[in-house]
N, C-alpha and C. Protein backbone atom coordinates (compact mmCIF):
# COMPACT_ATOMS: atom_id res chain seq x y z
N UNK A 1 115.93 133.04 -93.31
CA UNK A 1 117.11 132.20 -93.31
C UNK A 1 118.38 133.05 -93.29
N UNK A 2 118.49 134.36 -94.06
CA UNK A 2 119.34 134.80 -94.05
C UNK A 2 119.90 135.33 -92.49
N UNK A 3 119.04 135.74 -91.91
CA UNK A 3 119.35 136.22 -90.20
C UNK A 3 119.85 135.11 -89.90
N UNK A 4 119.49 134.25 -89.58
CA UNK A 4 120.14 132.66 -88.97
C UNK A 4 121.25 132.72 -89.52
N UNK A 5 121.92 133.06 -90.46
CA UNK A 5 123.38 132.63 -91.21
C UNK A 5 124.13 134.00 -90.56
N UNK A 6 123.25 134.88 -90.55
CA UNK A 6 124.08 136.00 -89.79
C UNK A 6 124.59 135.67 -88.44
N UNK A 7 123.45 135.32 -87.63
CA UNK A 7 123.49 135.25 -86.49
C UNK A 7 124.49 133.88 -86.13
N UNK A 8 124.96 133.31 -87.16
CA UNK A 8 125.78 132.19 -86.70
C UNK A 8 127.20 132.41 -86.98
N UNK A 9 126.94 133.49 -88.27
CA UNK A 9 128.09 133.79 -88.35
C UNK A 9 129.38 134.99 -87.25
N UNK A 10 128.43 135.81 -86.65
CA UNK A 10 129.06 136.85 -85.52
C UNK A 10 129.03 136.07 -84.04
N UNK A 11 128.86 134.37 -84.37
CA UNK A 11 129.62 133.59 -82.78
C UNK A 11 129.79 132.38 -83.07
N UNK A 12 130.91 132.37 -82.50
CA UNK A 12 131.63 131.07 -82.86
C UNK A 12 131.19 129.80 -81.89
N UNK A 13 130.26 129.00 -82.76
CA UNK A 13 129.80 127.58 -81.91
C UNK A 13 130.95 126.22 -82.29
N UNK A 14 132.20 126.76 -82.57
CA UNK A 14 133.01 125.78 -83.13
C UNK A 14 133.59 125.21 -81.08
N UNK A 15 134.17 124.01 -81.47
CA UNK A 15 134.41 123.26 -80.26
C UNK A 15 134.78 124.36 -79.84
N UNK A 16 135.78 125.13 -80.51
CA UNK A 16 136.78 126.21 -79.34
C UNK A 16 135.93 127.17 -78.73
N UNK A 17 134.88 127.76 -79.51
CA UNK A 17 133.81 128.65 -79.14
C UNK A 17 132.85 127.91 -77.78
N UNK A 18 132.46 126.92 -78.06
CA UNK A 18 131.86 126.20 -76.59
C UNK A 18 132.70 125.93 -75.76
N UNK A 19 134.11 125.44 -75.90
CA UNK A 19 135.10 125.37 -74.80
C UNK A 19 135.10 126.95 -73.57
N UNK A 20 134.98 127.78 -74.96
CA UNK A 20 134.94 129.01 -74.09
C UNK A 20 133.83 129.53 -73.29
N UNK A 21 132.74 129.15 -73.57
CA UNK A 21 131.75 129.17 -72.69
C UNK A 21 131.79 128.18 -71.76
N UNK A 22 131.84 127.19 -71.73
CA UNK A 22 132.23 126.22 -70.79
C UNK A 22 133.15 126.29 -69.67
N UNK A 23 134.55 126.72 -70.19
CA UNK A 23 135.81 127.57 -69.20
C UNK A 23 134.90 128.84 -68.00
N UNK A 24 133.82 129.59 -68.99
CA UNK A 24 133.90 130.82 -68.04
C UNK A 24 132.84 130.19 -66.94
N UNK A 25 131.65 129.38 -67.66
CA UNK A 25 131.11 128.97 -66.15
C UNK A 25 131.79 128.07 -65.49
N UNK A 26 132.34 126.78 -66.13
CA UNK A 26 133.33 126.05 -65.03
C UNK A 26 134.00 126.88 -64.11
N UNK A 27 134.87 128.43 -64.54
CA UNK A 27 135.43 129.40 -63.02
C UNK A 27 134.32 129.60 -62.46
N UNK A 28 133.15 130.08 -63.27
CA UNK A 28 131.83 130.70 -61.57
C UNK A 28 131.74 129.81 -60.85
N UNK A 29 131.71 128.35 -61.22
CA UNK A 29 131.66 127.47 -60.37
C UNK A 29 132.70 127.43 -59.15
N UNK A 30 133.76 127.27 -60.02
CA UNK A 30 135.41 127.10 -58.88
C UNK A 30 135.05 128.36 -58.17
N UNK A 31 134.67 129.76 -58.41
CA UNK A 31 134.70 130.68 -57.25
C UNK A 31 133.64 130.52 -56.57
N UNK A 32 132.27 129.94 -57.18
CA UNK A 32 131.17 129.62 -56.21
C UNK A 32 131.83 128.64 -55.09
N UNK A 33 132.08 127.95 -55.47
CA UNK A 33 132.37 126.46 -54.83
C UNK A 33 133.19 126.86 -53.62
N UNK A 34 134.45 128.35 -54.10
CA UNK A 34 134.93 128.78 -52.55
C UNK A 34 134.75 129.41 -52.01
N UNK A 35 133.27 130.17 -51.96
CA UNK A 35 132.65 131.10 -52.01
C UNK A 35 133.19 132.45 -52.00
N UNK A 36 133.60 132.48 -53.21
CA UNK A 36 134.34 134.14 -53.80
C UNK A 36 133.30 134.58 -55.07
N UNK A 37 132.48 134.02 -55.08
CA UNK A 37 131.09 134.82 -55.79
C UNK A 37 131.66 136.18 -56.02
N UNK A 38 131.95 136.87 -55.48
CA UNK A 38 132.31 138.57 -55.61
C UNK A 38 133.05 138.73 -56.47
N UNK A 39 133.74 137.67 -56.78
CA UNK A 39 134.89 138.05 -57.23
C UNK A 39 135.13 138.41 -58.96
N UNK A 40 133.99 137.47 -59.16
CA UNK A 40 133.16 137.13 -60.90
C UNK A 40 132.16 138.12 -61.15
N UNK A 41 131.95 138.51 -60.13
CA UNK A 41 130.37 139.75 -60.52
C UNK A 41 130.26 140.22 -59.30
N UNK A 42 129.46 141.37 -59.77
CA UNK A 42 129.10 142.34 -59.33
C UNK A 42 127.59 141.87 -58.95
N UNK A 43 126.73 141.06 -59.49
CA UNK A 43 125.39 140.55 -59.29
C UNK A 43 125.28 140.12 -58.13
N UNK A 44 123.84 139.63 -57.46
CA UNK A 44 123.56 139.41 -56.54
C UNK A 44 123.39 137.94 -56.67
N UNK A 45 123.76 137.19 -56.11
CA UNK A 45 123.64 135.44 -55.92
C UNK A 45 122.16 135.48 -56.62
N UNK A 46 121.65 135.77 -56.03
CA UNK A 46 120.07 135.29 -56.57
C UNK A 46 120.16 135.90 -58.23
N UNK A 47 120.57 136.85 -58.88
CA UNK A 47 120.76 137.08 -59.84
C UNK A 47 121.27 136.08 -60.97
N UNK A 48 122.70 136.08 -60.04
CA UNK A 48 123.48 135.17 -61.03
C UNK A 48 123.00 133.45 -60.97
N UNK A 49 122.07 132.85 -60.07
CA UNK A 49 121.06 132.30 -59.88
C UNK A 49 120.25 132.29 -60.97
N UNK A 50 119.38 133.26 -60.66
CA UNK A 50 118.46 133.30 -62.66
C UNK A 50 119.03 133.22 -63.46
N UNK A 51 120.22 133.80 -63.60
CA UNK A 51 121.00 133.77 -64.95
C UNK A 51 121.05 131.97 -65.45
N UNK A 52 121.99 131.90 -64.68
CA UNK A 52 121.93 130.28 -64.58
C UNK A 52 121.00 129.14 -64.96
N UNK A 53 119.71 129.51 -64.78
CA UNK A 53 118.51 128.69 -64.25
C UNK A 53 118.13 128.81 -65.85
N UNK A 54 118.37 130.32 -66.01
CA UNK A 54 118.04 130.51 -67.91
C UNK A 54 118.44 129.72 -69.04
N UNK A 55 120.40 129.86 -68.33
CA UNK A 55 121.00 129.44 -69.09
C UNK A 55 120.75 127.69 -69.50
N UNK A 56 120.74 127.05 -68.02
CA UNK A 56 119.91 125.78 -68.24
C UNK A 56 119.10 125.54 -68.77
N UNK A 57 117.74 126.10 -68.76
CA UNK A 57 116.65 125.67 -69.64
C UNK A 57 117.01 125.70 -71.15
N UNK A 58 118.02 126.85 -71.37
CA UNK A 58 118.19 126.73 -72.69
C UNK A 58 119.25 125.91 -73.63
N UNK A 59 119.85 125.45 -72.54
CA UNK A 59 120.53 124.77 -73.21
C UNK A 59 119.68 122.77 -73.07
N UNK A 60 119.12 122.70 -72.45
CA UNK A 60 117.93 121.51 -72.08
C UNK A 60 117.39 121.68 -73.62
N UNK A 61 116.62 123.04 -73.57
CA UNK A 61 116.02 123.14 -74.90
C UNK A 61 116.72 122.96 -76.26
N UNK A 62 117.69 123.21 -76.01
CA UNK A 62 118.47 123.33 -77.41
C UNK A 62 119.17 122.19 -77.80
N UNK A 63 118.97 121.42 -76.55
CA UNK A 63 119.56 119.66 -76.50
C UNK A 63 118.14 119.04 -76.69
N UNK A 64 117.07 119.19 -76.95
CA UNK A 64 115.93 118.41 -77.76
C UNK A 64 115.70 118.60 -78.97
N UNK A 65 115.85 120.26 -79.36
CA UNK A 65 115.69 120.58 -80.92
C UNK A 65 116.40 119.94 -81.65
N UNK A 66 117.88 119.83 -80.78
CA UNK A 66 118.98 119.14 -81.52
C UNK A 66 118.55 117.90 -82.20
N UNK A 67 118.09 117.05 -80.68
CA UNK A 67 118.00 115.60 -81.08
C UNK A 67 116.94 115.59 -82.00
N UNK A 68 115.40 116.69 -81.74
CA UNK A 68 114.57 116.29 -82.32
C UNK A 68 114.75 116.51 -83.95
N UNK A 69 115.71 117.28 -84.48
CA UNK A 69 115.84 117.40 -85.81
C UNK A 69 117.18 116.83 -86.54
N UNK A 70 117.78 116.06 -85.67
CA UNK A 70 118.96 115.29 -85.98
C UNK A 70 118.02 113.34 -86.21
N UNK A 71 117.22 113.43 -85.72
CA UNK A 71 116.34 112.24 -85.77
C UNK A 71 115.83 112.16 -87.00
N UNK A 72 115.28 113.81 -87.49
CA UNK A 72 114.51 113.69 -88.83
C UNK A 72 115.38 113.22 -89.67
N UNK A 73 116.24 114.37 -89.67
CA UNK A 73 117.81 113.78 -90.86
C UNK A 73 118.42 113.02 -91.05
N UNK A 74 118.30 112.25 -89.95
CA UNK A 74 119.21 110.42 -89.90
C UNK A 74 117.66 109.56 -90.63
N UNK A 75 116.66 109.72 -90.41
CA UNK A 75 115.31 109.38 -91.23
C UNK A 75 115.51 109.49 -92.53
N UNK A 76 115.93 110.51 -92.44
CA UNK A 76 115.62 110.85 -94.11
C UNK A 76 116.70 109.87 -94.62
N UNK A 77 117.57 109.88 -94.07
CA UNK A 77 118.89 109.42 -94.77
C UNK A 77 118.93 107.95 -95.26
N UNK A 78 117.87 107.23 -93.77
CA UNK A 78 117.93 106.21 -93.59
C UNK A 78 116.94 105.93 -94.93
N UNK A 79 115.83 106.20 -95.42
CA UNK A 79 114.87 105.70 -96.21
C UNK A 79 115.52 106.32 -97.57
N UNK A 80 116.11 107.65 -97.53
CA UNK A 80 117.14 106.86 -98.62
C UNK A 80 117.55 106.09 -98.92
N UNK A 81 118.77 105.71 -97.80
CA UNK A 81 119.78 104.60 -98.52
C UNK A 81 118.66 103.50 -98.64
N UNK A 82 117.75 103.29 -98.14
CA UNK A 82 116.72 101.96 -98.16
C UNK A 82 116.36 101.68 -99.71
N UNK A 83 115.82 103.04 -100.07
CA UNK A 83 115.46 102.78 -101.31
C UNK A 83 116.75 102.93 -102.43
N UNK A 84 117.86 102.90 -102.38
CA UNK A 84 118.98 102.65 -102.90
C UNK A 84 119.41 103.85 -103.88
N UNK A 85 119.11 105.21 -102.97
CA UNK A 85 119.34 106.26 -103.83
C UNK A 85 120.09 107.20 -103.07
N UNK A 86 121.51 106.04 -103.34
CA UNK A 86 122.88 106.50 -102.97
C UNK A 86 123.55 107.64 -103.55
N UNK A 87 124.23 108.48 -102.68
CA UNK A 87 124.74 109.93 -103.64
C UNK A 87 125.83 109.17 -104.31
N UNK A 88 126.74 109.69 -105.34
CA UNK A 88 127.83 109.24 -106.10
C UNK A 88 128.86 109.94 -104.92
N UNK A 89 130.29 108.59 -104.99
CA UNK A 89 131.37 108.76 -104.12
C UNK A 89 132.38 109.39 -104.49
């Protein structure tokens, strides 16, 4: 557990931190799109291709873990409040 707190702590997943990942592929796109590829890398299309293809799966993946353990916790929560063992307000 402690690595996980590290590892979250040396990158920032705050909105501004994903905005910023978001900004840099939204440009590969805008230079893909006019085809100035060159201009972003030095890689070979097919490269920055895999890269891509990676980056997708993992973020696919990381959009099920999400849901699948955001499901447990709204569960839990839910059969809490069911059984009426509300936290104090």
């Amino acid at each position: 557990m402690e690595k996980i707190k590290t590892i979250v702590c040396m990158h920032d997943y705050s909105d501004a931190g994903l905005a910023r990942i978001f900004a840099q592929i939204d440009l590969l796109h805008d230079l893909a799109s006019e085809g100035r590829l060159s201009e972003a890398t030095w890689l070979r299309a097919s490269d920055v291709i895999g890269w891509l293809e990676d980056i997708i799966f993992t973020a696919e993946e990381t959009i099920r873990e999400i849901d699948a353990h955001a499901f447990s916790i709204q569960a839990f929560i839910d059969r809490r409040d069911q059984m009426g063992d509300r936290p104090a307000v």
